[in-house]
C-alpha atoms as a PDB file:
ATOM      1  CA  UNK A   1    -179.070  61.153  49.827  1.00  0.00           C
ATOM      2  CA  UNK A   2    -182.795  61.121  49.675  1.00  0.00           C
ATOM      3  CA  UNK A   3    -184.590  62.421  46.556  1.00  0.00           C
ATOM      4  CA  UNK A   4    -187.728  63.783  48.697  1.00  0.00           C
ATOM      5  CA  UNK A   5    -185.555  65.755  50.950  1.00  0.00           C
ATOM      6  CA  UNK A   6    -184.343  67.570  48.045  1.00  0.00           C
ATOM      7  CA  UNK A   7    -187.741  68.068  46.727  1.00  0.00           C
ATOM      8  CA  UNK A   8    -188.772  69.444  50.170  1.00  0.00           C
ATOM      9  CA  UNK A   9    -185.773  71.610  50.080  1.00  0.00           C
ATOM     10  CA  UNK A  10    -186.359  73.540  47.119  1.00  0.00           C
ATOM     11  CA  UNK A  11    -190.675  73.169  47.888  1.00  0.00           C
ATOM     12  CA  UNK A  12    -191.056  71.168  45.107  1.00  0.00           C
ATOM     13  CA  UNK A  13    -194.737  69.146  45.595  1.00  0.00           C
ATOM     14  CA  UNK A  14    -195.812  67.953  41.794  1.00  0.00           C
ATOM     15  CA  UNK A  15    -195.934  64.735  40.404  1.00  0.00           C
ATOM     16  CA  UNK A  16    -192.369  63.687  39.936  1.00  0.00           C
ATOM     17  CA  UNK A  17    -191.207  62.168  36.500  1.00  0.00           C
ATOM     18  CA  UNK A  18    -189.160  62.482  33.261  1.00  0.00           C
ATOM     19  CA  UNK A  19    -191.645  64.997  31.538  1.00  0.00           C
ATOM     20  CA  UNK A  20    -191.087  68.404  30.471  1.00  0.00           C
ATOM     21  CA  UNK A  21    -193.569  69.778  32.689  1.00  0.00           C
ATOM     22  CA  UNK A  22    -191.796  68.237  35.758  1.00  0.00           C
ATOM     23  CA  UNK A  23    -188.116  69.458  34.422  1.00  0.00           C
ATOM     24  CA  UNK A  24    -188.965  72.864  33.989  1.00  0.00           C
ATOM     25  CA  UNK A  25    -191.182  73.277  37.907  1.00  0.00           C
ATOM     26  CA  UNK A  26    -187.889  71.573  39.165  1.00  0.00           C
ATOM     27  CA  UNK A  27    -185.333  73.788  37.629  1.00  0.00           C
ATOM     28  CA  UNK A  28    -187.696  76.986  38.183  1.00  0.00           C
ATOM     29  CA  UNK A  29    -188.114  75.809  41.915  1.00  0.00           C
ATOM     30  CA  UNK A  30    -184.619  75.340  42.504  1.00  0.00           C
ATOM     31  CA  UNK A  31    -182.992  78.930  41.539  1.00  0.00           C
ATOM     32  CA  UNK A  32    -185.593  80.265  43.424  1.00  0.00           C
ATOM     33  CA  UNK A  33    -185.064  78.600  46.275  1.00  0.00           C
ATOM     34  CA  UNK A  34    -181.080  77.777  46.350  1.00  0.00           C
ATOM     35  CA  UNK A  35    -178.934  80.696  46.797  1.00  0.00           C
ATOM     36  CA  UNK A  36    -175.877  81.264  44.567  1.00  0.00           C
ATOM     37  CA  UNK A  37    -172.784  81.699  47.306  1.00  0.00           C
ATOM     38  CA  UNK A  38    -168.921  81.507  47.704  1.00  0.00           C
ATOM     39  CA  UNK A  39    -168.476  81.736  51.505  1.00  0.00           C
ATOM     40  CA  UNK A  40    -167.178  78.532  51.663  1.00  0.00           C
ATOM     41  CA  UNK A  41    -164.365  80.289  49.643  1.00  0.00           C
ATOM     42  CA  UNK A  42    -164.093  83.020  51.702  1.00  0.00           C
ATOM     43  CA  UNK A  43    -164.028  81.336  54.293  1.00  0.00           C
ATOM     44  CA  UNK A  44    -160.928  79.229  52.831  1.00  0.00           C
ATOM     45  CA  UNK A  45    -163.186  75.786  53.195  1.00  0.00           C
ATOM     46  CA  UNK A  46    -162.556  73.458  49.903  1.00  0.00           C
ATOM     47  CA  UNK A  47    -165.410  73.028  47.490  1.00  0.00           C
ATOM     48  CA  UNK A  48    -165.214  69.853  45.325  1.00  0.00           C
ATOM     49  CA  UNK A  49    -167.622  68.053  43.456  1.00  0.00           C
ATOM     50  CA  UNK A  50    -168.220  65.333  45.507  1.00  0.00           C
ATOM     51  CA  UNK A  51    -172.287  64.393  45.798  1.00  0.00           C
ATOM     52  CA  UNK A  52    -172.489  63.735  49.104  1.00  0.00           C
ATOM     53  CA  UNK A  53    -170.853  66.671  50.286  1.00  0.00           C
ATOM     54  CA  UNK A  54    -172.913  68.735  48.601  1.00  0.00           C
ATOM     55  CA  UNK A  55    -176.164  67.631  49.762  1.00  0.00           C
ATOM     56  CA  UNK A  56    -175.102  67.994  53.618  1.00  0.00           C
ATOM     57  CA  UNK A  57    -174.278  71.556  52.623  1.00  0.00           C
ATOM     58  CA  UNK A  58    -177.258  72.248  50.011  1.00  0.00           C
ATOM     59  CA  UNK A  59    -180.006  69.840  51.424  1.00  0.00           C
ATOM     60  CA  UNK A  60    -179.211  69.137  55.101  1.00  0.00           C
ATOM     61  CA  UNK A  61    -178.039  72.876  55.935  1.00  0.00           C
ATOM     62  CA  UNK A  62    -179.567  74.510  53.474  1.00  0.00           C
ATOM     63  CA  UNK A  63    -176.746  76.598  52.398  1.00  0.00           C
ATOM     64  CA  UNK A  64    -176.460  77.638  48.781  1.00  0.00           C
ATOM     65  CA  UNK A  65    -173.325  77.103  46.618  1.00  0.00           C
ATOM     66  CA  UNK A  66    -171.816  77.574  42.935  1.00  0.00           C
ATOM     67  CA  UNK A  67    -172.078  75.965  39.617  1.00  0.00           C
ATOM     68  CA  UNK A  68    -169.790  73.300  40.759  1.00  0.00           C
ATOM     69  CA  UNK A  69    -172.460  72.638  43.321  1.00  0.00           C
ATOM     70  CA  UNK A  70    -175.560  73.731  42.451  1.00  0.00           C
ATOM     71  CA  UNK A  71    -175.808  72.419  39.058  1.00  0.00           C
ATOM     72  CA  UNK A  72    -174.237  68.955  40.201  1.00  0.00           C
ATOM     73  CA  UNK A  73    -176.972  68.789  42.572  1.00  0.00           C
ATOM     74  CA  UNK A  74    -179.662  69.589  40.110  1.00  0.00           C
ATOM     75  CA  UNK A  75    -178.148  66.703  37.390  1.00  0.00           C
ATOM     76  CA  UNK A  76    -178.322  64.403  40.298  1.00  0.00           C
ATOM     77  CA  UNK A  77    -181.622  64.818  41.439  1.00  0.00           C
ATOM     78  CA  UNK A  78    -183.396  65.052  37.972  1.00  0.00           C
ATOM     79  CA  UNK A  79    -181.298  61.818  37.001  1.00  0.00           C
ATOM     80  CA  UNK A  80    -182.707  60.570  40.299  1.00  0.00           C
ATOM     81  CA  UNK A  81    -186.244  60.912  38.723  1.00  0.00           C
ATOM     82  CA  UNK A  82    -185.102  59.602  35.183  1.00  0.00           C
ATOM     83  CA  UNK A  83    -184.219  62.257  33.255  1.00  0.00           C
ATOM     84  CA  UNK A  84    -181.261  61.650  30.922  1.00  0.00           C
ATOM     85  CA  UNK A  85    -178.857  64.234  32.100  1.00  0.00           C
ATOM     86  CA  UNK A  86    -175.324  65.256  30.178  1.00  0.00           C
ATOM     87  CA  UNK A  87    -172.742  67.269  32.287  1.00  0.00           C
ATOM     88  CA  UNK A  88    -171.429  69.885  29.890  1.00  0.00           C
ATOM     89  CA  UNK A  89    -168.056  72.135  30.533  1.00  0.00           C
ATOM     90  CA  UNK A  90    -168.883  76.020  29.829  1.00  0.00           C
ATOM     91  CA  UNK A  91    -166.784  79.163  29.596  1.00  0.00           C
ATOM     92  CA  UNK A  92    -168.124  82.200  31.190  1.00  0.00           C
ATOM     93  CA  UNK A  93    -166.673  85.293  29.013  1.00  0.00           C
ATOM     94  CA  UNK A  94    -164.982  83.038  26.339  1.00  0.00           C
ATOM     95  CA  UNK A  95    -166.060  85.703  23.498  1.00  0.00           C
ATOM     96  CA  UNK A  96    -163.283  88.043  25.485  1.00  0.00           C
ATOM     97  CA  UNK A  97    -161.181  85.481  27.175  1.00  0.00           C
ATOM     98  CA  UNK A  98    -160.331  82.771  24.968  1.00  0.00           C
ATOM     99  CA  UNK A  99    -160.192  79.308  25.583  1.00  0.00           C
ATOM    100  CA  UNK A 100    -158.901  79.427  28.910  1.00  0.00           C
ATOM    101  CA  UNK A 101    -162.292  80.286  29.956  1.00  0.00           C
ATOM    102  CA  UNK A 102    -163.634  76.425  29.517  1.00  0.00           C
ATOM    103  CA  UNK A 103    -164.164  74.911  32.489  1.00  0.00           C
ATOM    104  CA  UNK A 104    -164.939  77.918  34.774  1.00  0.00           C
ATOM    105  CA  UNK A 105    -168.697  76.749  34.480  1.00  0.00           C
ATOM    106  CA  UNK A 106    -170.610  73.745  34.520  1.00  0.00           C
ATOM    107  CA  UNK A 107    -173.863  73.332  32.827  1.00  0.00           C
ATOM    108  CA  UNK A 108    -176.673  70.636  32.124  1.00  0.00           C
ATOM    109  CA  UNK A 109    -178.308  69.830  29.312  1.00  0.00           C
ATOM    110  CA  UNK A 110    -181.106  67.442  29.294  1.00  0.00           C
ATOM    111  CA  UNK A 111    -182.536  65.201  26.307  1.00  0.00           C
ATOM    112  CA  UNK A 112    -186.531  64.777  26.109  1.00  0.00           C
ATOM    113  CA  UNK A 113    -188.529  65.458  23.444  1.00  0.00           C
ATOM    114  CA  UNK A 114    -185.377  67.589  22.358  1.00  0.00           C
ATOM    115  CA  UNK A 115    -182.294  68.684  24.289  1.00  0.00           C
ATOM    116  CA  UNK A 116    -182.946  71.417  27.147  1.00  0.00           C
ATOM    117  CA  UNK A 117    -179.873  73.650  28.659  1.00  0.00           C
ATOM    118  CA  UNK A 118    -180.830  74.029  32.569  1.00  0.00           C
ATOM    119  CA  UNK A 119    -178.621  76.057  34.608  1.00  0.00           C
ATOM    120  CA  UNK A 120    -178.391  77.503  38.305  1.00  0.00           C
ATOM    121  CA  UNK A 121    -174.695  78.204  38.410  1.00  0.00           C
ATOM    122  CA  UNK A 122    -174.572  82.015  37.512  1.00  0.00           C
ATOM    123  CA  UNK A 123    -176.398  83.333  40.060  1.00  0.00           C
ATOM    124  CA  UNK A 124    -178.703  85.076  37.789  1.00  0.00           C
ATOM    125  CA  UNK A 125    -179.754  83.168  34.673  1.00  0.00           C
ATOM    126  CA  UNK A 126    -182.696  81.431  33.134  1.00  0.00           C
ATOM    127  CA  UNK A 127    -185.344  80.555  35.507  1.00  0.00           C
ATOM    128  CA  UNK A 128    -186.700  77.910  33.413  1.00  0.00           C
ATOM    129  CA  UNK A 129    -185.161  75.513  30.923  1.00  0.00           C
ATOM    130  CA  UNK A 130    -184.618  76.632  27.298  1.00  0.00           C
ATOM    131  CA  UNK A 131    -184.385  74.154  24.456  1.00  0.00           C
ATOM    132  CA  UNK A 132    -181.006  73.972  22.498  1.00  0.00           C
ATOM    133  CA  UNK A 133    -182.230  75.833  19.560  1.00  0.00           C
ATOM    134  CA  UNK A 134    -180.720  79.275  18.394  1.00  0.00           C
ATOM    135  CA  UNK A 135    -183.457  82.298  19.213  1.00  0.00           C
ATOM    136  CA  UNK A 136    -184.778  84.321  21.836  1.00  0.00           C
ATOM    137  CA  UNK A 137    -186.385  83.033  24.640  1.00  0.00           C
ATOM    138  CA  UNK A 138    -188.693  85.066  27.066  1.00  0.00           C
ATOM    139  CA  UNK A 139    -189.170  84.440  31.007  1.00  0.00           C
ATOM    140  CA  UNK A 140    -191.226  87.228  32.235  1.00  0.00           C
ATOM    141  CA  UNK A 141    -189.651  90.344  31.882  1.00  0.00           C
ATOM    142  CA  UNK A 142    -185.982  88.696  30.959  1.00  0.00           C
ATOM    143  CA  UNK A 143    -185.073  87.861  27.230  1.00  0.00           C
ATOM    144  CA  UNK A 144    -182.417  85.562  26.708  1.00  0.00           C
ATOM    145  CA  UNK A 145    -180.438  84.021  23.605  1.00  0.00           C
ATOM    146  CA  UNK A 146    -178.768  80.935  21.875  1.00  0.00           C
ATOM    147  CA  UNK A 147    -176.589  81.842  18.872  1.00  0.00           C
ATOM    148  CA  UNK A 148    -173.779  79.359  17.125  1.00  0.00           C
ATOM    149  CA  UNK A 149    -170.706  80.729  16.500  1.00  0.00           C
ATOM    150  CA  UNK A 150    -168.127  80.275  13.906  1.00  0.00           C
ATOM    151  CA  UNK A 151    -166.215  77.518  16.060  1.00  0.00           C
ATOM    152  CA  UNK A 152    -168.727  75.215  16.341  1.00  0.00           C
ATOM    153  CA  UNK A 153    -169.889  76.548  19.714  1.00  0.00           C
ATOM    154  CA  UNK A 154    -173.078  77.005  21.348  1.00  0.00           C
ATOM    155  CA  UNK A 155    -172.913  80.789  22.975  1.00  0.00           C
ATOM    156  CA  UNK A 156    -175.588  81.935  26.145  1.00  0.00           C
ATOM    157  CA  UNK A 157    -176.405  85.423  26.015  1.00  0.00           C
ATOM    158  CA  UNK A 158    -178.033  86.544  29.623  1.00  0.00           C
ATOM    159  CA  UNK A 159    -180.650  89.416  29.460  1.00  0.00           C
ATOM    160  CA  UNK A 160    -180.082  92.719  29.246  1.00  0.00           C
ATOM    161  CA  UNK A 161    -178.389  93.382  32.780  1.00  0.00           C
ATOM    162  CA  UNK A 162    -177.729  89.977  33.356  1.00  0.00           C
ATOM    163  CA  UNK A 163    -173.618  89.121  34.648  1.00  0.00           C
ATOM    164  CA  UNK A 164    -172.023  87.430  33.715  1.00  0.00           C
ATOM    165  CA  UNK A 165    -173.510  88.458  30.253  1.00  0.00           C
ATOM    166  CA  UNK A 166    -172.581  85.236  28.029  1.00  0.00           C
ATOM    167  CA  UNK A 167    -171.097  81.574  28.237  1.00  0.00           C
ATOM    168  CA  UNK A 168    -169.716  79.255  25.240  1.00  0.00           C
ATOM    169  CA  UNK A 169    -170.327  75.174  25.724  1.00  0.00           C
ATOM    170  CA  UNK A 170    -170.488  72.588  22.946  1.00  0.00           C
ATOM    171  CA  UNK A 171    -172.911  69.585  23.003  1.00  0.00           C
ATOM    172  CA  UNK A 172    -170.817  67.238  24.419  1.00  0.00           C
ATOM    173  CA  UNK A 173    -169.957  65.347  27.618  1.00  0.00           C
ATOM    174  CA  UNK A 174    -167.968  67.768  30.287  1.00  0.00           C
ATOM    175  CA  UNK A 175    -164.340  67.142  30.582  1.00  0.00           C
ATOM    176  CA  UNK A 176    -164.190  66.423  34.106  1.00  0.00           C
ATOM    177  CA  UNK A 177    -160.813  67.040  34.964  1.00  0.00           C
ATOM    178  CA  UNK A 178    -160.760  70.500  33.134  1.00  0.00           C
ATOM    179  CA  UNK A 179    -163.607  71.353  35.686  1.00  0.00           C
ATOM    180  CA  UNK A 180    -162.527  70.094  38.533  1.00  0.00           C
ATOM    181  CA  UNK A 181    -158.626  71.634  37.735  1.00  0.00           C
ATOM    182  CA  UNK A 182    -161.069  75.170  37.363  1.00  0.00           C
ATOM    183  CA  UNK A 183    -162.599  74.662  40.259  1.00  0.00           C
ATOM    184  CA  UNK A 184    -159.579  74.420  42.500  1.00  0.00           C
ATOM    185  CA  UNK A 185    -158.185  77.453  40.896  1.00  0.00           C
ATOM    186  CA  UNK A 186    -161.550  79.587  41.438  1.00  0.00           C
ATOM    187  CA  UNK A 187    -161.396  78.961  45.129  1.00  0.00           C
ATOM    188  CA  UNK A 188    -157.718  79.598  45.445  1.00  0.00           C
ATOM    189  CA  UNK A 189    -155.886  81.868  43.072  1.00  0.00           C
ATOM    190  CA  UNK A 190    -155.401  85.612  44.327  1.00  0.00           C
ATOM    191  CA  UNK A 191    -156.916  87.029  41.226  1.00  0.00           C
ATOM    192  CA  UNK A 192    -160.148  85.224  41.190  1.00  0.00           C
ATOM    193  CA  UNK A 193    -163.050  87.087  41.798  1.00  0.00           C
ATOM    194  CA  UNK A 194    -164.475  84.579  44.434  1.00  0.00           C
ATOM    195  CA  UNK A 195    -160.960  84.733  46.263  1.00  0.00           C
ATOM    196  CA  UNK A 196    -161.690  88.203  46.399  1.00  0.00           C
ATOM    197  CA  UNK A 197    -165.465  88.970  46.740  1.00  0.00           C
ATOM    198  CA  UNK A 198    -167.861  87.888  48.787  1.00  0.00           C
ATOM    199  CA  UNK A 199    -171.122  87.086  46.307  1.00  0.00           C
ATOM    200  CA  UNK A 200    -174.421  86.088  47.575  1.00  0.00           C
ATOM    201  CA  UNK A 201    -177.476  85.764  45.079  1.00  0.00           C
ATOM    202  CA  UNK A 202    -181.019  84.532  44.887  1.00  0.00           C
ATOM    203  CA  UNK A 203    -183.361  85.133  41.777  1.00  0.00           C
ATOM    204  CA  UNK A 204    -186.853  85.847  41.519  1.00  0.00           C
ATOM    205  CA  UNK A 205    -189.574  85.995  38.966  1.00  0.00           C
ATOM    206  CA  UNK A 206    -188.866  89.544  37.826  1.00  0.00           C
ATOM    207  CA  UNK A 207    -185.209  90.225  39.746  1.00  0.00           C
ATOM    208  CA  UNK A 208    -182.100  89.339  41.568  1.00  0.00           C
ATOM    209  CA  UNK A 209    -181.140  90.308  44.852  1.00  0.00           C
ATOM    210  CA  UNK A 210    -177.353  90.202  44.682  1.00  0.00           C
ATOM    211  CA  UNK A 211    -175.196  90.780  48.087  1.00  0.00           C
ATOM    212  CA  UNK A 212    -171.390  91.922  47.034  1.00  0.00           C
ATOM    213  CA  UNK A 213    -169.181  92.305  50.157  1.00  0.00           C
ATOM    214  CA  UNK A 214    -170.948  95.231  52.114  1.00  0.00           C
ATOM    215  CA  UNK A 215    -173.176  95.891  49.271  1.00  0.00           C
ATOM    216  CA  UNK A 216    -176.782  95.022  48.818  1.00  0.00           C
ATOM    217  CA  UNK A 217    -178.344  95.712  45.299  1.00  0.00           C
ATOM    218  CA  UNK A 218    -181.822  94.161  44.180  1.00  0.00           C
ATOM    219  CA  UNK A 219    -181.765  94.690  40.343  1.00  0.00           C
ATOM    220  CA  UNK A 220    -184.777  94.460  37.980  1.00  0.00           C
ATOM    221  CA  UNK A 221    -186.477  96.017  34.957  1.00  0.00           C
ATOM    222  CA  UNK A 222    -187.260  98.772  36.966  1.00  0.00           C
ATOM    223  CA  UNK A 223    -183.365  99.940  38.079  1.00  0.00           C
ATOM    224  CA  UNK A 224    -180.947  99.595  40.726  1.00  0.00           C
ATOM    225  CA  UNK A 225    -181.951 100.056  44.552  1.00  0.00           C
ATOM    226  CA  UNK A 226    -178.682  99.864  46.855  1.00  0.00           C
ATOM    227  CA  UNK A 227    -177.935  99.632  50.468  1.00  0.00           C
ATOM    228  CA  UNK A 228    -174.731  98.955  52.999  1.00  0.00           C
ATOM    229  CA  UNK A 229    -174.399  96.340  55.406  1.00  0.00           C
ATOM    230  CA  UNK A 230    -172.888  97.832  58.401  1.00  0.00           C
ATOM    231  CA  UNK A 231    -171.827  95.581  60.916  1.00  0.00           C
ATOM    232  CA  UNK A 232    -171.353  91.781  61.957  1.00  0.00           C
ATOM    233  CA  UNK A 233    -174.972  91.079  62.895  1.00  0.00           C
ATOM    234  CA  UNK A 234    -176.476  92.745  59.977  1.00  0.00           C
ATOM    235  CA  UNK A 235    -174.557  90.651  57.913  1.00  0.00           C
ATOM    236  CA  UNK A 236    -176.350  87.808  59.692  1.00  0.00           C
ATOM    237  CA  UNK A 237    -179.543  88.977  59.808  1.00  0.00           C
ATOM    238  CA  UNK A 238    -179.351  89.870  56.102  1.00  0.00           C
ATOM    239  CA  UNK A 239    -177.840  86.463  54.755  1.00  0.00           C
ATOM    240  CA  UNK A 240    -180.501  85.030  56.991  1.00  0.00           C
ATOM    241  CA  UNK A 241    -183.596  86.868  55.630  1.00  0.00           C
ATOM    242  CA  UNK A 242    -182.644  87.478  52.328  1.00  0.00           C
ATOM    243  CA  UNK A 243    -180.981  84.141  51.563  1.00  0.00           C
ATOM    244  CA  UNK A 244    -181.625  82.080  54.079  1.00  0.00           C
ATOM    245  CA  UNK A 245    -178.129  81.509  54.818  1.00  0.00           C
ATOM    246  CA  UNK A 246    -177.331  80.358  58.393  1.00  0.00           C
ATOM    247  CA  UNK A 247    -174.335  78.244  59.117  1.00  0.00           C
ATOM    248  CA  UNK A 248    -171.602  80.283  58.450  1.00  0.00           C
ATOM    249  CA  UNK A 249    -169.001  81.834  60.841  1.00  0.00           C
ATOM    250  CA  UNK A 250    -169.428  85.643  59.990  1.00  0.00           C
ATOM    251  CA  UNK A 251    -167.656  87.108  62.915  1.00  0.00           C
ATOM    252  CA  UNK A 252    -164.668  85.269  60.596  1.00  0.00           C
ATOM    253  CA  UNK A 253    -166.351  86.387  57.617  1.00  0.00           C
ATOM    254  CA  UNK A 254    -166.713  89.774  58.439  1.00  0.00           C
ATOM    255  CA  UNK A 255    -162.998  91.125  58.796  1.00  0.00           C
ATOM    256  CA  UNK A 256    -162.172  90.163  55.013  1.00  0.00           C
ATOM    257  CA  UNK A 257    -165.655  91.427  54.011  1.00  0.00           C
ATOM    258  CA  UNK A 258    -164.870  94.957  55.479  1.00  0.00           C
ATOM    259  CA  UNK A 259    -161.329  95.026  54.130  1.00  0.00           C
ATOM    260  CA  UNK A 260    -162.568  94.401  50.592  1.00  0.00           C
ATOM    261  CA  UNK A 261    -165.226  97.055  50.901  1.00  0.00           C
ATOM    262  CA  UNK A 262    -163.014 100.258  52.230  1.00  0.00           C
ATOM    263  CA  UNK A 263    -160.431  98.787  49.427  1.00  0.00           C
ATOM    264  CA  UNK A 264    -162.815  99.361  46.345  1.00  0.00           C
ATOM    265  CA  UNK A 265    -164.874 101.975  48.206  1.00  0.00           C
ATOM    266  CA  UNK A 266    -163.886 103.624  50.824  1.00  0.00           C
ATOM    267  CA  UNK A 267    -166.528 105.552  52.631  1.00  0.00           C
ATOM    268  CA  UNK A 268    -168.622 106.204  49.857  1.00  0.00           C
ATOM    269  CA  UNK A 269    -172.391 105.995  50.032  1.00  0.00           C
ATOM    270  CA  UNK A 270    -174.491 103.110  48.783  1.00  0.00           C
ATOM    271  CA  UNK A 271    -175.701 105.399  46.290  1.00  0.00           C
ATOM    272  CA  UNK A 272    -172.730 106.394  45.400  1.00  0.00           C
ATOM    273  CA  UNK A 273    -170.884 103.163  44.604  1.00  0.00           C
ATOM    274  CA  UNK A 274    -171.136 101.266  41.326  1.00  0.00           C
ATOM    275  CA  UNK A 275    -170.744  97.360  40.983  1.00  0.00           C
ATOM    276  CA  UNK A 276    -169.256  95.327  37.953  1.00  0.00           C
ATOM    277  CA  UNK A 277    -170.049  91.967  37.610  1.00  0.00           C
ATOM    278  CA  UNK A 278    -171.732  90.113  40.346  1.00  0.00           C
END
């Protein structure tokens, strides 16, 4: 695993070292670069955590992945440069779900001249690093928040159409088996939404274009615009384009994809049909 082909990857070209100016064009260059994707799950091929692995599929193939991935791969790489980089276990939804949302989310956070949460993992998140510190924090048209709460966590609050809308985490080092016990589960229970859903996502600057089985939204500031993919190649061409997603079998793919779609929406229009969550 070679630090400068992960630089290339995500088109990363400044001077490369443990300052904050270096950790926040990394992090920013990444999420726009890296899709968030679960057709490895889909596709029923295990996801782990394991490094190497990850960089065949991230670097090497440039596929995309999820937190499990994506954030791993960022940790390495800026602990690669010299960063001191802490692993932290997260739970997506907590303030509904309870405890047994820890572990269904990895995050980093990152001590330099104060401690730094960085994360890629959602799909559709901060763009740049935040530091730990309760407040608002503005990236170009997005606000996002840090608040305590009464349990001694740390609580995430996305912007204002972000989803998943908030994670909990405490300053402290991840409990690795918790996530990687979450992980399997993710990719393999019949109620998970990954099981179920096909999610692709890349950010940008000022939106997210987010692919949910058949349906293609790019949501900003602005609204909602919505379109259908209609067949096997135009599921290619559009994880190709959009993403830049090539190595994946989507004549497999695209069975399971269709079935989901006609189960949730029958024939409805693109205009017609309203997403929750991702």
């Amino acid at each position: 695993m070679l630090l400068r082909a992960y630089l290339e990857r995500i088109g990363y070209r400044g001077p490369v070292g443990p300052t904050l100016e270096c950790l926040r064009q990394i992090h920013l260059r990444q999420v726009l670069s890296i899709p968030y994707e679960n057709i490895d799950v889909q596709l029923g091929v295990p996801v782990d955590g394991d490094l190497e692995r990850i960089f065949e599929k991230v670097v090497v193939r440039r596929r995309g992945g999820w937190c499990y991935e994506l954030n791993a791969l960022l940790g390495w790489a800026l602990s690669e440069i010299g960063f001191d980089v802490m692993r932290a276990s997260a739970g997506v939804l907590r303030d509904q779900r309870g405890d047994a949302a820890l572990g269904n989310h990895l995050i980093l956070l990152v001590r330099l001249d104060q401690t730094y949460l960085l994360d890629q993992g959602l799909g559709d998140g901060i763009r740049e690093p935040i530091p730990l510190m309760a407040g608002a924090y503005r990236q170009g048209p997005f606000t996002f928040r840090l608040a305590t709460t009464s349990d001694g966590y740390w609580r995430f609050h996305s912007h204002s159409f972000g989803y998943p809308p908030t994670f909990d985490f405490r300053n402290e080092c991840a409990d690795e088996p918790l996530l990687a016990a979450r992980c399997a589960a993710l990719q393999t229970a019949p109620e998970s939404n990954f099981v179920q859903n096909l999610i692709c996502q890349i950010m940008g600057l000022e939106a997210v274009t987010c692919l949910t089985g058949r349906v293609l939204r790019i949501k900003s500031t602005d609204g909602v615009s919505k379109s259908l993919v209609s067949s096997p190649d135009e599921l290619a061409e559009t994880l190709d384009r959009v993403f830049g997603i090539r190595d994946v079998e989507v004549p497999r793919l695209w069975p399971k994809v269709v079935a989901r779609h006609d189960l949730l929406f029958g024939d409805k229009q693109a205009d017609q049909i309203e997403v929750t969550g991702m």
